[in-house]
Protein backbone atom coordinates (compact mmCIF):
# COMPACT_ATOMS: atom_id res chain seq x y z
CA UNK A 1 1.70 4.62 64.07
CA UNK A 2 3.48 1.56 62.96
CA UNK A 3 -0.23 -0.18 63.34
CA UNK A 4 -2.04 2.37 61.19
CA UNK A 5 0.65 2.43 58.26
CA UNK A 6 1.07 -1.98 58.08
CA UNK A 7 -3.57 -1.52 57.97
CA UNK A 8 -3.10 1.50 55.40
CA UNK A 9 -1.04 -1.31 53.11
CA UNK A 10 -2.91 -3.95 53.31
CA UNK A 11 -6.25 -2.11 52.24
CA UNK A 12 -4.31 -0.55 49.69
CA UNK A 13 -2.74 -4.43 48.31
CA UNK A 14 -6.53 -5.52 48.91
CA UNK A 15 -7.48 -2.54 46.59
CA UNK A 16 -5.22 -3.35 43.97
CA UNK A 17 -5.43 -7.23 43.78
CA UNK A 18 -9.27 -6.93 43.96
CA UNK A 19 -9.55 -4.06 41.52
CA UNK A 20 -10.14 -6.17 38.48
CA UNK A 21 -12.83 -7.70 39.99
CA UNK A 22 -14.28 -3.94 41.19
CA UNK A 23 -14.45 -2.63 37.69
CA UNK A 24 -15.82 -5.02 36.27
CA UNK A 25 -18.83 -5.27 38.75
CA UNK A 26 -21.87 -2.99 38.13
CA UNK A 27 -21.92 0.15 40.33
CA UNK A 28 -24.24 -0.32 43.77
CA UNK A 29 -27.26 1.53 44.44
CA UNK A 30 -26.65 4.32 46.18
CA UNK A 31 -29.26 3.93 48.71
CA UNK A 32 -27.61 0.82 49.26
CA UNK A 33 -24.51 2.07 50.46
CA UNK A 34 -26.11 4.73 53.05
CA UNK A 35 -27.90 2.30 55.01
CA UNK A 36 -27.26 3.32 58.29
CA UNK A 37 -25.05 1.03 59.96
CA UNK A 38 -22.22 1.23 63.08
CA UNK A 39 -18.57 0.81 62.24
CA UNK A 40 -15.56 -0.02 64.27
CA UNK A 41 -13.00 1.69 65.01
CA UNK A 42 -10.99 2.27 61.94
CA UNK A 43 -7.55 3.99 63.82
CA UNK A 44 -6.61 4.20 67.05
CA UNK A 45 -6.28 8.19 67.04
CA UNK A 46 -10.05 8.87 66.66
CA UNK A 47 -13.62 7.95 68.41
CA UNK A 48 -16.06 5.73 66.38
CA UNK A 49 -18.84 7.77 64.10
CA UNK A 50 -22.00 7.07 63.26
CA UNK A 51 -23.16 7.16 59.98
CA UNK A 52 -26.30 8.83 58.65
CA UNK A 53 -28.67 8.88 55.62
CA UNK A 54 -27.92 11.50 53.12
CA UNK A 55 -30.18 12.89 49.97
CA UNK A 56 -28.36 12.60 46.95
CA UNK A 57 -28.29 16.02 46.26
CA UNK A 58 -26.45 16.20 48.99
CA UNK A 59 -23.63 13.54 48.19
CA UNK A 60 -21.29 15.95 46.01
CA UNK A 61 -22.15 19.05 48.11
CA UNK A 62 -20.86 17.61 51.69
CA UNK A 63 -17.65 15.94 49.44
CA UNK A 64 -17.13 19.72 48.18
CA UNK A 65 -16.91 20.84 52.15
CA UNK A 66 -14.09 18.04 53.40
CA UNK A 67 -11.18 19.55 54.11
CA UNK A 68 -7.98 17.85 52.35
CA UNK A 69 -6.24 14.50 53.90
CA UNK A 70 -2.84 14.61 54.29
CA UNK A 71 -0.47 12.79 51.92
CA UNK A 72 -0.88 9.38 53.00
CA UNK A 73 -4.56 9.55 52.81
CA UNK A 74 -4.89 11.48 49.39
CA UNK A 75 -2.71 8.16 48.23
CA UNK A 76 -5.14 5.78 49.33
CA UNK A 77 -8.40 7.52 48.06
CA UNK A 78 -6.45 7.74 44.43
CA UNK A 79 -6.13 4.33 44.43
CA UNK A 80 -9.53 3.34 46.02
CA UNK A 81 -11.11 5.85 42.99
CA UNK A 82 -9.65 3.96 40.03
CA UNK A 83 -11.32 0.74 41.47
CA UNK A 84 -14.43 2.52 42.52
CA UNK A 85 -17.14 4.29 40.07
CA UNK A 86 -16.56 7.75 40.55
CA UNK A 87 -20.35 8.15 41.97
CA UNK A 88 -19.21 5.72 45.09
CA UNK A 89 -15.61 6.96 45.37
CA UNK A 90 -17.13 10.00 46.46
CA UNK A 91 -19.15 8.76 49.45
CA UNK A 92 -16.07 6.44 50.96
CA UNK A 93 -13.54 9.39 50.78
CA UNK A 94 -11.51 8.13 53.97
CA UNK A 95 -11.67 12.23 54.88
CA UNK A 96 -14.13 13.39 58.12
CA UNK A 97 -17.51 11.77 57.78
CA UNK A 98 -20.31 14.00 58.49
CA UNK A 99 -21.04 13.87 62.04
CA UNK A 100 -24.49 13.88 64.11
CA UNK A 101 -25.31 17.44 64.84
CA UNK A 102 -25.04 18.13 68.51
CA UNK A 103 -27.86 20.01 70.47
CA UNK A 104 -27.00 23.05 71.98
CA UNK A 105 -30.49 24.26 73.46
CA UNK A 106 -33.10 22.29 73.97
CA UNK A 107 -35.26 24.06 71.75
CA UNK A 108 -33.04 24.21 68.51
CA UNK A 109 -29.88 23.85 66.95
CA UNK A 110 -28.25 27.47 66.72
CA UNK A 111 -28.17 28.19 62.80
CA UNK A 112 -24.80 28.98 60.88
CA UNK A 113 -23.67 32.22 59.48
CA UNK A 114 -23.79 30.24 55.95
CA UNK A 115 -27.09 29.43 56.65
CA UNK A 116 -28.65 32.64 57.65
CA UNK A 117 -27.07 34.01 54.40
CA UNK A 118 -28.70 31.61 52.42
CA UNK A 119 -32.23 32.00 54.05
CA UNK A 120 -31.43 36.32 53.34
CA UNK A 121 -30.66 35.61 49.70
CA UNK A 122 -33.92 34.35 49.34
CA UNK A 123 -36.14 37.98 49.70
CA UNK A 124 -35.89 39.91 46.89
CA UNK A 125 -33.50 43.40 47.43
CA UNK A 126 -35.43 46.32 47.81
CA UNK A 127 -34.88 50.02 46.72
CA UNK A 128 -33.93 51.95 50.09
CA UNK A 129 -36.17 54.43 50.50
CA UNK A 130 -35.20 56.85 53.39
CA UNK A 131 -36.97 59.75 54.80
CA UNK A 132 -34.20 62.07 53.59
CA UNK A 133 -34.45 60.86 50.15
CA UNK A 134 -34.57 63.94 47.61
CA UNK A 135 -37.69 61.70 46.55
CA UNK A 136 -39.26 61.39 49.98
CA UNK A 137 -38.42 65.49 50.47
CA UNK A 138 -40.65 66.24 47.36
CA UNK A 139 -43.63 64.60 48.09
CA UNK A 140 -43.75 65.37 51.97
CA UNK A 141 -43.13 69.41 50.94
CA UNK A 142 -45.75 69.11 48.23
CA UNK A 143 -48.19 67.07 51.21
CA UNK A 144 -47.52 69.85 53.88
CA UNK A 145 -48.00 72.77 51.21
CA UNK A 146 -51.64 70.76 49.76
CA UNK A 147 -52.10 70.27 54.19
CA UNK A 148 -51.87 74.11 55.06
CA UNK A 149 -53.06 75.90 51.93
CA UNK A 150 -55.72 75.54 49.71
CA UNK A 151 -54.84 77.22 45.85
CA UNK A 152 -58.09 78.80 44.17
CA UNK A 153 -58.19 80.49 41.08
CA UNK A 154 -55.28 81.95 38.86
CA UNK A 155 -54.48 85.76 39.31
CA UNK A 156 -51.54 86.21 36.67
CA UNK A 157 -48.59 84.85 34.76
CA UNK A 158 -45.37 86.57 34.26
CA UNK A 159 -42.17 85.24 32.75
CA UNK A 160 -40.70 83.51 36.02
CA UNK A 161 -43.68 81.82 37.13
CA UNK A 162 -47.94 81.91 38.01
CA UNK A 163 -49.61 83.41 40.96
CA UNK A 164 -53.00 81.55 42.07
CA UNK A 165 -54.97 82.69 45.05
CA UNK A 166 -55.85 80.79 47.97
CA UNK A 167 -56.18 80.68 51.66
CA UNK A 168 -54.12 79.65 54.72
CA UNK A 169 -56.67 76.45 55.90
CA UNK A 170 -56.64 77.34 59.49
CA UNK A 171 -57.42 80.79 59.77
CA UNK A 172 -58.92 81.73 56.58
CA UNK A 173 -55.87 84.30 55.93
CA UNK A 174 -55.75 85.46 51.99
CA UNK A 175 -52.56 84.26 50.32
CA UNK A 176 -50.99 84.68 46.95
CA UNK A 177 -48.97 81.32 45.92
CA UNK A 178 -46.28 81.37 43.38
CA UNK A 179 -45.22 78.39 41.35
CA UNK A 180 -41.34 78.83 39.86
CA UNK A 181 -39.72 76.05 37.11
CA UNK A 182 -37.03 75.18 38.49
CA UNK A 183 -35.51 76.00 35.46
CA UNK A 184 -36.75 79.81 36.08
CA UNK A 185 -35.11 80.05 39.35
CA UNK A 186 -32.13 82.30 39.66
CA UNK A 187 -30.11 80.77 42.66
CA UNK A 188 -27.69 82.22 45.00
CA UNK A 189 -24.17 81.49 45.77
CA UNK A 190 -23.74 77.80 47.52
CA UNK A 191 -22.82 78.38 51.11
CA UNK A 192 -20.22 76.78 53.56
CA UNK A 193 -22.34 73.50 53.63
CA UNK A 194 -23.07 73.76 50.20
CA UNK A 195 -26.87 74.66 50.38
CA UNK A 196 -28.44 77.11 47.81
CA UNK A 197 -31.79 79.24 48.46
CA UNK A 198 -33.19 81.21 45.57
CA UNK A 199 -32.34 84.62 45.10
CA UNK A 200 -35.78 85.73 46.19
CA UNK A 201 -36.34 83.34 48.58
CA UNK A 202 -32.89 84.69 50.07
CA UNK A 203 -33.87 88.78 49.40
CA UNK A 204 -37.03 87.93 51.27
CA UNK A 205 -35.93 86.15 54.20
CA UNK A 206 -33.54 89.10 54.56
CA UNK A 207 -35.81 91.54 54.70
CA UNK A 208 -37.62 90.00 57.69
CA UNK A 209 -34.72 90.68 59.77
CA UNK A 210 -36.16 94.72 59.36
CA UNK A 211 -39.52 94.06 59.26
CA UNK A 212 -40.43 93.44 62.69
CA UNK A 213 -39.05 96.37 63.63
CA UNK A 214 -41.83 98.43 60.81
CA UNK A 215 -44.47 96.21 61.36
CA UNK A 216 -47.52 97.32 59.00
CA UNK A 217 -45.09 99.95 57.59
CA UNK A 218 -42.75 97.56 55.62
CA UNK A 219 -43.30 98.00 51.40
CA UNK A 220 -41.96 94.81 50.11
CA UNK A 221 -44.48 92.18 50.61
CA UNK A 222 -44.07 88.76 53.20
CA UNK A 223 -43.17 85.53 52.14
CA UNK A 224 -45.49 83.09 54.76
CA UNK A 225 -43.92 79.56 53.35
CA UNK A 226 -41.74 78.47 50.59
CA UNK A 227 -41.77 74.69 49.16
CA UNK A 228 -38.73 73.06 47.08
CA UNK A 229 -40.33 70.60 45.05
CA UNK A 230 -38.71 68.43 42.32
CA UNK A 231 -39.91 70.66 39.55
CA UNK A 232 -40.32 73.68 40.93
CA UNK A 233 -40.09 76.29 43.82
CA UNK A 234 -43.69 76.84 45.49
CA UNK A 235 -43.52 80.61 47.44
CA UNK A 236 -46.71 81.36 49.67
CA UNK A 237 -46.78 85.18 50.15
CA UNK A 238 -48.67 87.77 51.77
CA UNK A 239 -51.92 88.84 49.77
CA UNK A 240 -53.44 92.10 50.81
CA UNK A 241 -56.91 92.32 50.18
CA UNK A 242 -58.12 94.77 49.09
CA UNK A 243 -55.45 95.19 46.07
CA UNK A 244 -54.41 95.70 42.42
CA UNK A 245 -51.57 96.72 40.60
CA UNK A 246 -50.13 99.68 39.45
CA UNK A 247 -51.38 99.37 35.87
CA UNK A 248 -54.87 97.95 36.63
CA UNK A 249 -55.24 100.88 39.06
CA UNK A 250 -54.19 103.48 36.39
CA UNK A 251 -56.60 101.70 33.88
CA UNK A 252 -59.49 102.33 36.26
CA UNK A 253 -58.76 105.90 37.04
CA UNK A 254 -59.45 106.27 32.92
CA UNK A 255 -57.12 109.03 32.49
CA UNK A 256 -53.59 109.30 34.17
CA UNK A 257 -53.32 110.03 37.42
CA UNK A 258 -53.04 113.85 38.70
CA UNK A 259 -49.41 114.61 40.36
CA UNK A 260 -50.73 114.47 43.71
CA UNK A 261 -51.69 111.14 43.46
CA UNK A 262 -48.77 110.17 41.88
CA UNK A 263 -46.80 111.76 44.44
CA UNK A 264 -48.11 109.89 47.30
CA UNK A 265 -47.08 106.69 45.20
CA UNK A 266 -43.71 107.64 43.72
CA UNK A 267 -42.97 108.67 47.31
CA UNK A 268 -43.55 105.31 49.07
CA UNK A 269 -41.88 103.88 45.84
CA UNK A 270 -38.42 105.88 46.31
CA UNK A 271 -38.39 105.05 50.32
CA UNK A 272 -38.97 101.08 49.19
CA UNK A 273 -35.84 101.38 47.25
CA UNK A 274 -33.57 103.49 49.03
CA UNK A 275 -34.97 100.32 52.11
CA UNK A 276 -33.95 97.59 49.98
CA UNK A 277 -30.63 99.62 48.94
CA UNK A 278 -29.90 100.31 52.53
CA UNK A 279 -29.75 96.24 53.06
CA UNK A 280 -27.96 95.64 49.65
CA UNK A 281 -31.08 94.86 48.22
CA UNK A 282 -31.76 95.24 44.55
CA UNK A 283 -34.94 94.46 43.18
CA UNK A 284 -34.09 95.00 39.00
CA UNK A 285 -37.57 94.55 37.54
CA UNK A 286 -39.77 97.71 39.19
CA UNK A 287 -42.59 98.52 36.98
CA UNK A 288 -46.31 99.33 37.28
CA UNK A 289 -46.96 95.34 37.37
CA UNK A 290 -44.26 94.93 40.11
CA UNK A 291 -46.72 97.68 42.66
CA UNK A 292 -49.54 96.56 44.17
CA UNK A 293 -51.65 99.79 45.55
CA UNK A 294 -53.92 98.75 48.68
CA UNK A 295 -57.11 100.69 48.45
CA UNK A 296 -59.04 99.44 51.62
CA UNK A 297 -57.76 103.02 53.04
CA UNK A 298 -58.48 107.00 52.07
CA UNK A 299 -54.74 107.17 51.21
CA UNK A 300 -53.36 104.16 49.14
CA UNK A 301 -50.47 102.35 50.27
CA UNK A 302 -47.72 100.91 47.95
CA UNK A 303 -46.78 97.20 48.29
CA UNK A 304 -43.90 95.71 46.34
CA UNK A 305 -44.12 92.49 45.17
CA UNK A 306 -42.22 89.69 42.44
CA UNK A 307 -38.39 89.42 44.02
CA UNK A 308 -37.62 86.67 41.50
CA UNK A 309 -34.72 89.00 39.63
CA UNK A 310 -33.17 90.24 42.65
CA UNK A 311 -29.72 89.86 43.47
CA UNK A 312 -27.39 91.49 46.39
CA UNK A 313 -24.89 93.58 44.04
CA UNK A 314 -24.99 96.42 42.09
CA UNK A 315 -22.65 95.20 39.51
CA UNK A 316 -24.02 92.10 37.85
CA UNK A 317 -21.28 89.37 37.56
CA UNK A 318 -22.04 87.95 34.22
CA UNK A 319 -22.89 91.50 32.51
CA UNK A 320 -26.39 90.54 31.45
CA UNK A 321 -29.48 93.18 31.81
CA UNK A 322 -32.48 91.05 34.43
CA UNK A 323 -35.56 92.64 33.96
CA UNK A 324 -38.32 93.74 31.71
CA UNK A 325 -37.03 94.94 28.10
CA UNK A 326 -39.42 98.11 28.13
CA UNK A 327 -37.73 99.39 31.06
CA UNK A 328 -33.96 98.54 30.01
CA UNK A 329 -31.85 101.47 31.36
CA UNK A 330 -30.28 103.75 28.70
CA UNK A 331 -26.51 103.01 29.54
CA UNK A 332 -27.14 98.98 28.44
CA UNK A 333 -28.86 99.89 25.39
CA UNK A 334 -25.70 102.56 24.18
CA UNK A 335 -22.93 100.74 25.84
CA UNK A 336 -24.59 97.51 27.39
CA UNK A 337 -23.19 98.42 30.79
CA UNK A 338 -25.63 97.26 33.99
CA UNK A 339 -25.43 98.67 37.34
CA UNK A 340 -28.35 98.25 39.69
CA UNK A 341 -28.25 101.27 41.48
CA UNK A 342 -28.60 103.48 38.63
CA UNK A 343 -30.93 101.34 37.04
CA UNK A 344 -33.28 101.12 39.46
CA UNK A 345 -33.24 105.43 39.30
CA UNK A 346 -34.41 104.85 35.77
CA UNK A 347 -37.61 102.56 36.53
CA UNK A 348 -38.65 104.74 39.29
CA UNK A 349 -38.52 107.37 36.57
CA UNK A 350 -40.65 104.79 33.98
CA UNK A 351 -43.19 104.00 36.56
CA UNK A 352 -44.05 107.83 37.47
CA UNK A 353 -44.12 108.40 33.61
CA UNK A 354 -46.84 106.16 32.87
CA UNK A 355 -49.03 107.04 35.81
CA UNK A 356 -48.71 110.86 34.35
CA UNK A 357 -49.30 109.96 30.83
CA UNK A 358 -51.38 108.09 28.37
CA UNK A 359 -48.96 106.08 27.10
CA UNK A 360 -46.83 103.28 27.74
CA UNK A 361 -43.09 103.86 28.52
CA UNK A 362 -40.42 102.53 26.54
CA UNK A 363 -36.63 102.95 26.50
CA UNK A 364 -35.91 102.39 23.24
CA UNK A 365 -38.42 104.62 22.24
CA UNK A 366 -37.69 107.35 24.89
CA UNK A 367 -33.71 107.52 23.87
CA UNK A 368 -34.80 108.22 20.47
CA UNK A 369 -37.01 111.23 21.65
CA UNK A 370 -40.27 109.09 20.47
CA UNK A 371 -41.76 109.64 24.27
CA UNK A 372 -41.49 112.78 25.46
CA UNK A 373 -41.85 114.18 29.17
CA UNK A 374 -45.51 116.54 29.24
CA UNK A 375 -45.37 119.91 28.78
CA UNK A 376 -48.37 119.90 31.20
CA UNK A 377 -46.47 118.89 34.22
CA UNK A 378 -45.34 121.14 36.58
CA UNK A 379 -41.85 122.20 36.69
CA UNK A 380 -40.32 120.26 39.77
CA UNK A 381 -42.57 117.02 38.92
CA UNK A 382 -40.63 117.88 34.93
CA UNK A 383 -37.07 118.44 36.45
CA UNK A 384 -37.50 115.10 38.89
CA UNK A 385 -38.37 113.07 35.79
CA UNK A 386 -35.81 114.34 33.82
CA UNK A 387 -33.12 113.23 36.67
CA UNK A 388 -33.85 109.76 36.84
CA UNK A 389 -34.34 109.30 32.86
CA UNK A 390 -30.83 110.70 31.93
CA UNK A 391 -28.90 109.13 30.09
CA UNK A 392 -25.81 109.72 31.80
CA UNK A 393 -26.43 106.98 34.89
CA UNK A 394 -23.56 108.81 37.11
CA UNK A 395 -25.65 111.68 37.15
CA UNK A 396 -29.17 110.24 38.28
């Protein structure tokens, strides 16, 4: 130790005697000073180096990695810098030289973790785009739908949505396919894992529970497939074929249709509703529209269709009338008080009204004695209108 610190003050004497001289000289060439060349051994505490050529470039970045000398050293770089350019007093910092890399395969050196960084921060960062992207959920619901289906011409337009015909691809099978905004869509309650289904979707699904159990018996139509795109809600439903609706299938008739015949709909109508009812059910926008009539048979048979105002309570929550205006019930229009149940008495009574008479129903028109029930009627068909268009909802 005694050795190194008498060396360490002589170079540092030399330094300072000599510095005159070292200003006053013009700086080397760098390339001068890497010249590869051996040393000897500068202290007696570590092995000889070799030194190697170095870019530049490189000069200030491999000063900016030496670690700090201690105290003694730090001295004698000061004083070696303020005799040295500041370009050379960089390369002879008396700090670790940089040492020959040392092989540890003999196929390559093993890269650093600095290294492989750097090579990483080269590729540009790209979007992640997984498979259970919303994105990625859209378009491979909108591919499967385009896969299994194909949509054909436009059969109607209502206020929730269209209905287009088409086909199921591999069997030929007649569908009806529904396109819902999403904006149109009235949602159900969020569940325990905070999912949502629409409220028809939902009324639908339910009803499938029962309808294996009435197969080819079952009123409400089937829903086949259902597609949540970003925009909208894509429903593919049963289409039975031969079919219209209610008012086409008055319309045709030319003159309204005789009780019997209306019986035999009105009947299938009131069992579809008390169904529905019985599994809390409420469908809140009957009307002729609403009733397909299958007429591929001698006695037609009544298919319900359009679930998108349904909801599974008879009180609404918000106190808002769903359905079509025409066929408000009397109570919301005098005290604008909603029940389902009751309301759904009253468009059973609208429905059999118009197939009976010429024209149109109307509420509004009805609770100000502007549509009157036929005189023509018979008695009991009379007395079972005037029960379900009461005004008093407790007693329909």
């Amino acid at each position: 130790m005694d050795h190194y610190s008498a060396h360490s003050s002589a170079h540092a004497a030399a330094l300072e005697t000599d510095s005159e001289k070292y200003l006053g000289m013009a700086p080397w060439p760098v390339s001068n000073l890497l010249k590869s060349t051996k040393r000897k051994a500068v202290s007696d505490y570590e092995a000889p180096r070799k030194r190697i050529k170095i870019s530049e470039e490189e000069i200030h970045l491999r000063y900016d990695q030496i670690k700090r000398p201690n105290a003694l050293k730090r001295r004698l770089r000061d004083e070696s810098e303020k005799a040295l350019s500041p370009e050379i007093g960089n390369v002879f910092s008396d700090d670790k030289l940089p040492r020959k890399r040392t092989r540890i395969s003999e196929e390559e050196t093993l890269p650093t973790k600095h290294q492989i960084q750097v090579k990483l921060d080269r590729f540009p960062k790209r979007e992640s785009k997984s498979l259970f992207s919303p994105r990625s959920a859209w378009a491979l619901a909108k591919s499967l739908f385009k896969t299994k289906y194909k949509q054909q011409d436009q059969l109607g337009e209502g206020g929730c949505g269209s209905v287009y015909g088409g086909y199921r691809r591999f069997d030929k099978l007649p569908v009806a396919i529904k396109h819902v905004p999403k904006k149109n869509v009235v949602w159900t309650d969020a569940d325990e894992n905070g999912r949502q289904l629409s409220t028809e979707v939902a009324a639908m699904l339910k009803l499938e529970i029962e309808r294996d159990r009435s197969i080819g018996r079952s009123a409400p139509i089937s829903l086949l497939d259902w597609y949540d795109l970003k925009k909208e809600l894509i429903l593919v439903l049963e289409r039975p074929v031969p079919a219209v609706d209610l008012s086409k299938y008055i319309e045709k008739n030319k003159k309204p249709l005789d009780e019997n015949q209306a019986k035999i709909i009105i009947k299938q109508l009131v069992h579809a509703a008390k169904h529905l009812e019985d599994n809390k059910i409420f469908h809140r926008d009957i009307k002729p529209q609403n009733i397909l009539i299958e007429t591929g048979s001698e006695m037609p048979r009544l298919r319900l269709i359009d679930f998108g105002l349904s909801c599974f309570t008879d009180q609404t929550s918000d106190g808002c009338f769903y359905g079509t205006e025409r066929f408000v019930p009397a109570e919301w229009l005098s005290e604008g008080v909603y029940n389902a149940g009751p309301a759904t008495v009253w468009q059973v009574g609208a429905v059999l009204y118009e197939t009976l008479h010429k024209k149109e129903f109307n509420s509004v028109k009805f609770v100000k004695n502007k549509r009157t029930i036929s005189k023509r009627l018979s008695r009991d068909c009379r007395s079972f209108l005037k029960r379900c268009l009461t005004k008093n909802s407790g007693c329909r």
